[in-house]
N, C-alpha and C. Protein backbone atom coordinates (compact mmCIF):
# COMPACT_ATOMS: atom_id res chain seq x y z
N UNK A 1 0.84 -1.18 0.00
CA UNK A 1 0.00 0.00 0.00
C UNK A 1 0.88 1.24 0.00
N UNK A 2 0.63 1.86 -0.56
CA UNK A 2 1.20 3.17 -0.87
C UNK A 2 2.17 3.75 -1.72
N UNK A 3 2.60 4.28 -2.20
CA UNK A 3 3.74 4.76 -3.29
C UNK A 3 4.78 4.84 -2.70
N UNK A 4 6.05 4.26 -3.52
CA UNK A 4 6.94 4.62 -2.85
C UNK A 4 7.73 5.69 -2.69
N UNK A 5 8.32 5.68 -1.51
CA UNK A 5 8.21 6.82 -0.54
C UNK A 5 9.57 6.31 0.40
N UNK A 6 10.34 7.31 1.28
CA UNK A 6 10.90 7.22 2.38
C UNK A 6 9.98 7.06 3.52
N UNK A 7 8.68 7.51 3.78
CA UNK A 7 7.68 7.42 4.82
C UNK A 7 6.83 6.23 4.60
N UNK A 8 7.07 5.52 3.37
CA UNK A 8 6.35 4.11 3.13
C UNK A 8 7.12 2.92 3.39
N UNK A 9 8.20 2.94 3.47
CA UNK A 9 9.66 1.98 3.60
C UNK A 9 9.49 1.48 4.81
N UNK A 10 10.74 0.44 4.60
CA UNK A 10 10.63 -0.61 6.26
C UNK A 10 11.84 -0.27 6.31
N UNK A 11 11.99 -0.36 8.12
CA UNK A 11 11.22 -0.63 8.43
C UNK A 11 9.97 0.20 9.04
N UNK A 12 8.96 0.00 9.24
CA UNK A 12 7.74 0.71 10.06
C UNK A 12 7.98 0.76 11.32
N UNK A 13 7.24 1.81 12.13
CA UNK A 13 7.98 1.30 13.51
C UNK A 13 6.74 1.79 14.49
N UNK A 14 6.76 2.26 15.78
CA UNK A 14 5.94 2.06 16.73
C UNK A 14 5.50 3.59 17.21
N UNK A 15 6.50 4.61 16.88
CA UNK A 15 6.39 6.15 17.12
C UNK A 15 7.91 6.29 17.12
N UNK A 16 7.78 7.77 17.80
CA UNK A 16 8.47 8.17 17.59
C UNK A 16 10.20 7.97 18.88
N UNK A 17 9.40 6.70 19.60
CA UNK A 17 10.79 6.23 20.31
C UNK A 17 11.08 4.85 20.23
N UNK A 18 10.51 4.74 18.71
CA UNK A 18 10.92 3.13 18.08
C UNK A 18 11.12 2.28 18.48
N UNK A 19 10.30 1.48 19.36
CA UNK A 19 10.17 0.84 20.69
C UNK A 19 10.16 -0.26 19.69
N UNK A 20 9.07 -0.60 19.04
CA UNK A 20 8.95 -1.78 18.03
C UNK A 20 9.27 -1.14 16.49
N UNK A 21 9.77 -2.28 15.94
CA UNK A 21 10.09 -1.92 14.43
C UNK A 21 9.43 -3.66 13.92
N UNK A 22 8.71 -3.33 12.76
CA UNK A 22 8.70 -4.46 11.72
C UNK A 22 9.11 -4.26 10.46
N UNK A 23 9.80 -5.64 10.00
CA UNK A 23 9.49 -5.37 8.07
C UNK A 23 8.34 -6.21 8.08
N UNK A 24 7.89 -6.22 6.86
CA UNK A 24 6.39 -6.65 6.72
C UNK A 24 6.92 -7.45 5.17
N UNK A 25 6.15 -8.66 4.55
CA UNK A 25 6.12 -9.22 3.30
C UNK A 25 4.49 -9.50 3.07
N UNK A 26 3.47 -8.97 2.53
CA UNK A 26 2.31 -9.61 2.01
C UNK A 26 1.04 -8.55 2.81
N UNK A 27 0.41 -9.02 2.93
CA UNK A 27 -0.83 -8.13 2.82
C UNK A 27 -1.52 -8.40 4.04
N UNK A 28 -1.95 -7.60 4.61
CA UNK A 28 -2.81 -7.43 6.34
C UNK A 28 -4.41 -7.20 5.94
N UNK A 29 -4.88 -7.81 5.69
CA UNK A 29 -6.69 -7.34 5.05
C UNK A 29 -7.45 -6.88 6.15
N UNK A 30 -7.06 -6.80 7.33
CA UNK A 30 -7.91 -6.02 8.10
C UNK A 30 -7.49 -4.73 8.56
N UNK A 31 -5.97 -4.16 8.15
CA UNK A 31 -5.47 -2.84 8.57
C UNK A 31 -6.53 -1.76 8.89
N UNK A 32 -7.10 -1.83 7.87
CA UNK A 32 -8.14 -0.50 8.19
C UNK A 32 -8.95 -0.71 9.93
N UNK A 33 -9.23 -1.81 10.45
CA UNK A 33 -10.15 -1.72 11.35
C UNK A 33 -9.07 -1.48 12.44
N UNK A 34 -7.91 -2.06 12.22
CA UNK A 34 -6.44 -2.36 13.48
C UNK A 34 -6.35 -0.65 13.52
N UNK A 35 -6.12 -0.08 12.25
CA UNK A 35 -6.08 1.45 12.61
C UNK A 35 -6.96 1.99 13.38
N UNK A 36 -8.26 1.89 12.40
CA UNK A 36 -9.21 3.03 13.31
C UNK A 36 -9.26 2.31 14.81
N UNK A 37 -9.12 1.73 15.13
CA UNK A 37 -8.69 1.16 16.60
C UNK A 37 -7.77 2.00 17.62
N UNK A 38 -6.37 1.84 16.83
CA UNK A 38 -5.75 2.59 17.10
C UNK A 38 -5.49 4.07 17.21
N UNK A 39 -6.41 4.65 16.09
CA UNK A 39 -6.36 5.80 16.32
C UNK A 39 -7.39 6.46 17.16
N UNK A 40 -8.52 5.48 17.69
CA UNK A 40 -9.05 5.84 18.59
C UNK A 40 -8.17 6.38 20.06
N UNK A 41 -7.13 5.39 19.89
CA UNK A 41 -6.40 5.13 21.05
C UNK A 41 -5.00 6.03 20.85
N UNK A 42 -4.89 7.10 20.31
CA UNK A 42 -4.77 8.11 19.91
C UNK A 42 -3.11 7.92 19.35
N UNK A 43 -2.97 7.23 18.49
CA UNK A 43 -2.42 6.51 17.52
C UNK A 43 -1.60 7.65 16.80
N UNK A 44 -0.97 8.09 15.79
CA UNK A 44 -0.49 8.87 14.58
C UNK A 44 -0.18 7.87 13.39
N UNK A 45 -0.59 7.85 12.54
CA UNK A 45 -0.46 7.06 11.72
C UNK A 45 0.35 8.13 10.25
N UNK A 46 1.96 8.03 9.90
CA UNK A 46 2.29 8.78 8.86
C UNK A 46 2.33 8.12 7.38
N UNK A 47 2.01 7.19 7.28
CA UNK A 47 2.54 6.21 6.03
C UNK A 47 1.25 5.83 5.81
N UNK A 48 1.16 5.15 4.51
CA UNK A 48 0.29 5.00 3.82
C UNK A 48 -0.26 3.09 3.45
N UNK A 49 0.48 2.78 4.79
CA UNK A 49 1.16 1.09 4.57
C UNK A 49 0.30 0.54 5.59
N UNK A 50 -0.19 -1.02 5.38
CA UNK A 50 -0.76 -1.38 5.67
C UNK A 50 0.30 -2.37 7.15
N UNK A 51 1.66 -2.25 7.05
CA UNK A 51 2.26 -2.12 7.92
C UNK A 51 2.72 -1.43 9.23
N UNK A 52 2.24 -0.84 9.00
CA UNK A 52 2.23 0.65 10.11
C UNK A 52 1.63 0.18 11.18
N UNK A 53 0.37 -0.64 10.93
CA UNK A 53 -0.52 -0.99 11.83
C UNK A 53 0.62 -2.43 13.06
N UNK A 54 1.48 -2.99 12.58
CA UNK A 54 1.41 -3.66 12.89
C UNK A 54 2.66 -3.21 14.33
N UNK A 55 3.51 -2.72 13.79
CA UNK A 55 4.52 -2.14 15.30
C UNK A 55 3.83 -1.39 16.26
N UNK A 56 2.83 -0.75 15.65
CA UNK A 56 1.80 0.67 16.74
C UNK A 56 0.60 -0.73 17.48
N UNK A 57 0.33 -1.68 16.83
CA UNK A 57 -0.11 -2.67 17.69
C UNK A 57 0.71 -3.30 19.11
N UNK A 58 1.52 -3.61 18.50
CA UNK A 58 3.22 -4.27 19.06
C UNK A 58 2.73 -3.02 20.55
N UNK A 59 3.37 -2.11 20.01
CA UNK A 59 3.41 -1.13 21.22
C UNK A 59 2.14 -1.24 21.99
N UNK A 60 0.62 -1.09 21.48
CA UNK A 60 -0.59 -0.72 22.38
C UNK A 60 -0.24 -2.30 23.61
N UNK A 61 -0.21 -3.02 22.75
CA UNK A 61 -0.32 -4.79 23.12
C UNK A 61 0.89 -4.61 24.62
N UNK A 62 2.20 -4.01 24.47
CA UNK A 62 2.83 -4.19 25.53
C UNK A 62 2.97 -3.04 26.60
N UNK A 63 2.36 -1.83 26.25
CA UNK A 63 2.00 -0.97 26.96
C UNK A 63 0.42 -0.92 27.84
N UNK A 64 -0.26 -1.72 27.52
CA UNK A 64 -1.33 -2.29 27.80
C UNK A 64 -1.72 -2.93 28.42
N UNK A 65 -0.75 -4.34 29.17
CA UNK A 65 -0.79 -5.35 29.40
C UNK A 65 -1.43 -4.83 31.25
N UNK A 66 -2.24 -6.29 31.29
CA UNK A 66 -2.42 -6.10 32.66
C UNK A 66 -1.28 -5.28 33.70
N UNK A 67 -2.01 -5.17 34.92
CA UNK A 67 -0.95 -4.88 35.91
C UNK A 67 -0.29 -5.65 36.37
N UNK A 68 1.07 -5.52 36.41
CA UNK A 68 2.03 -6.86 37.17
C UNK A 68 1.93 -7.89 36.04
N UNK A 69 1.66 -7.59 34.78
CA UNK A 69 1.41 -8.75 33.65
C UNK A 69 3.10 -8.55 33.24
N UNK A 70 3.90 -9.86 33.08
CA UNK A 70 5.41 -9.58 32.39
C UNK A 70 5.04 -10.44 30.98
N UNK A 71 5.29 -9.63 29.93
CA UNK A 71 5.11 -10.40 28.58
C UNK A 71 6.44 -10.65 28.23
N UNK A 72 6.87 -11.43 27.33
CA UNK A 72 7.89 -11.81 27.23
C UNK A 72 7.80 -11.17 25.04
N UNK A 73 8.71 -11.09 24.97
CA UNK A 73 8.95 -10.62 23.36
C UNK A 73 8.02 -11.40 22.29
N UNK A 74 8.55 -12.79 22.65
CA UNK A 74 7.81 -13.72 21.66
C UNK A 74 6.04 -13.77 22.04
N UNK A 75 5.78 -13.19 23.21
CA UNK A 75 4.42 -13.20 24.06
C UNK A 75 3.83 -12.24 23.24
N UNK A 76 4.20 -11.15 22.70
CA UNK A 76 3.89 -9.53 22.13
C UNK A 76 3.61 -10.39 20.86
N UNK A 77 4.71 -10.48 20.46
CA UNK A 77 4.71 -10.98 18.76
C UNK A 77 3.30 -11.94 18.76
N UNK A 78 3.36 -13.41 19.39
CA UNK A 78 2.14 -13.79 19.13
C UNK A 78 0.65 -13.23 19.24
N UNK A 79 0.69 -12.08 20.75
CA UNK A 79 -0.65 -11.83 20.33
C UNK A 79 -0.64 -10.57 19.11
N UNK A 80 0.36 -10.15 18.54
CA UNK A 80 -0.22 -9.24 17.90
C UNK A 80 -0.37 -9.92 16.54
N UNK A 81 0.07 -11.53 15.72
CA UNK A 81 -0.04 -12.35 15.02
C UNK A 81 -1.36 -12.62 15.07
N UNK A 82 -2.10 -12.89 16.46
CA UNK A 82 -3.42 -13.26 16.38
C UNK A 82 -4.42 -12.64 16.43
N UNK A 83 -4.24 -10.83 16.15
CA UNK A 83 -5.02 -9.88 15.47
C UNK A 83 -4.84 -9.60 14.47
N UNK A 84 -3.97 -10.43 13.38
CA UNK A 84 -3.68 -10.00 11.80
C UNK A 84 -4.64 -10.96 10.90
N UNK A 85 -4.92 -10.42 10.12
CA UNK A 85 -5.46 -11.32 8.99
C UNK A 85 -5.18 -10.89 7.67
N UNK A 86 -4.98 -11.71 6.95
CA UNK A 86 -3.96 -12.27 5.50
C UNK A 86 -3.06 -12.90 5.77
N UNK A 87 -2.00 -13.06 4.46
CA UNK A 87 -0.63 -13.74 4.04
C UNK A 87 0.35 -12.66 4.28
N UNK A 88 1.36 -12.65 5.44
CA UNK A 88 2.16 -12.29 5.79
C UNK A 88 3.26 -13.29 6.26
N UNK A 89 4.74 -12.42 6.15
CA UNK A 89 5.80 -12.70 6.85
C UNK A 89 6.36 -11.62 7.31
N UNK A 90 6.82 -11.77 8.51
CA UNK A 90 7.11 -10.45 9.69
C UNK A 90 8.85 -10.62 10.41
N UNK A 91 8.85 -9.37 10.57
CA UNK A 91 10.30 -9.79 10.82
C UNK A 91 10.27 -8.71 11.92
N UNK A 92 10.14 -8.40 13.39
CA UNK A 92 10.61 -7.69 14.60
C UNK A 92 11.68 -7.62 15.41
N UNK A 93 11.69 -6.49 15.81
CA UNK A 93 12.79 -6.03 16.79
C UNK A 93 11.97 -4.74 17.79
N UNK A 94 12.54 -4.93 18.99
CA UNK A 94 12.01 -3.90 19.81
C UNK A 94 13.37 -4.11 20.86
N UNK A 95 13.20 -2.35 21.03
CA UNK A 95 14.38 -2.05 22.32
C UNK A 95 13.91 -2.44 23.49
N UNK A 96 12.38 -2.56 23.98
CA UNK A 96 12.36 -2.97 24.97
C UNK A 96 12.94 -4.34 25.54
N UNK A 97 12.98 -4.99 24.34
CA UNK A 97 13.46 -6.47 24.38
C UNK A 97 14.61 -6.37 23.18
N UNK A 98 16.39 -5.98 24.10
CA UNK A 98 16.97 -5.60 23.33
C UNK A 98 17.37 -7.19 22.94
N UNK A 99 17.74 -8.02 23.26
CA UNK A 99 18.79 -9.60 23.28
C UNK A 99 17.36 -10.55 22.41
């Protein structure tokens, strides 16, 4: 989705203290609803990519978590796998979970 661009490129990331970064391969068919979600949740969305959605998830998902909840990296990644729908391959990194 989108033209290319320096603001459309991977990787995508989480804001502006790049907490999560993804590359993305294939198509997310529900982006639009993951956004307006997010931007309820007062989100910025600059790109035009149906990737975008997926690090600003990353982030809500581990900033979110219960109280006293410890997620573990691969814990983030899966649940935010099990709010995607289409054919994707994903590739993450986050500073919170530098190793």
């Amino acid at each position: 989705h989108g033209e290319p661009s320096e603001r459309n490129s991977h990787p995508q990331s989480s804001g502006e203290d790049n907490s999560f970064m993804v590359v993305h391969n294939g198509i997310i068919t529900n982006f639009k609803d993951i956004k307006l979600f997010l931007e309820k949740e007062n989100y910025v969305f600059t790109s035009e990519t149906d990737t975008e959605v997926i690090p600003k998830l990353a982030h809500y998902i581990y900033h979110h978590r219960e109280e006293g909840e410890t997620l573990t990296f691969t814990e983030v990644v899966e649940r935010v796998i099990s709010q995607l729908e289409g054919a994707f391959a994903l590739v993450f990194k986050s500073t919170v979970f530098p190793k």
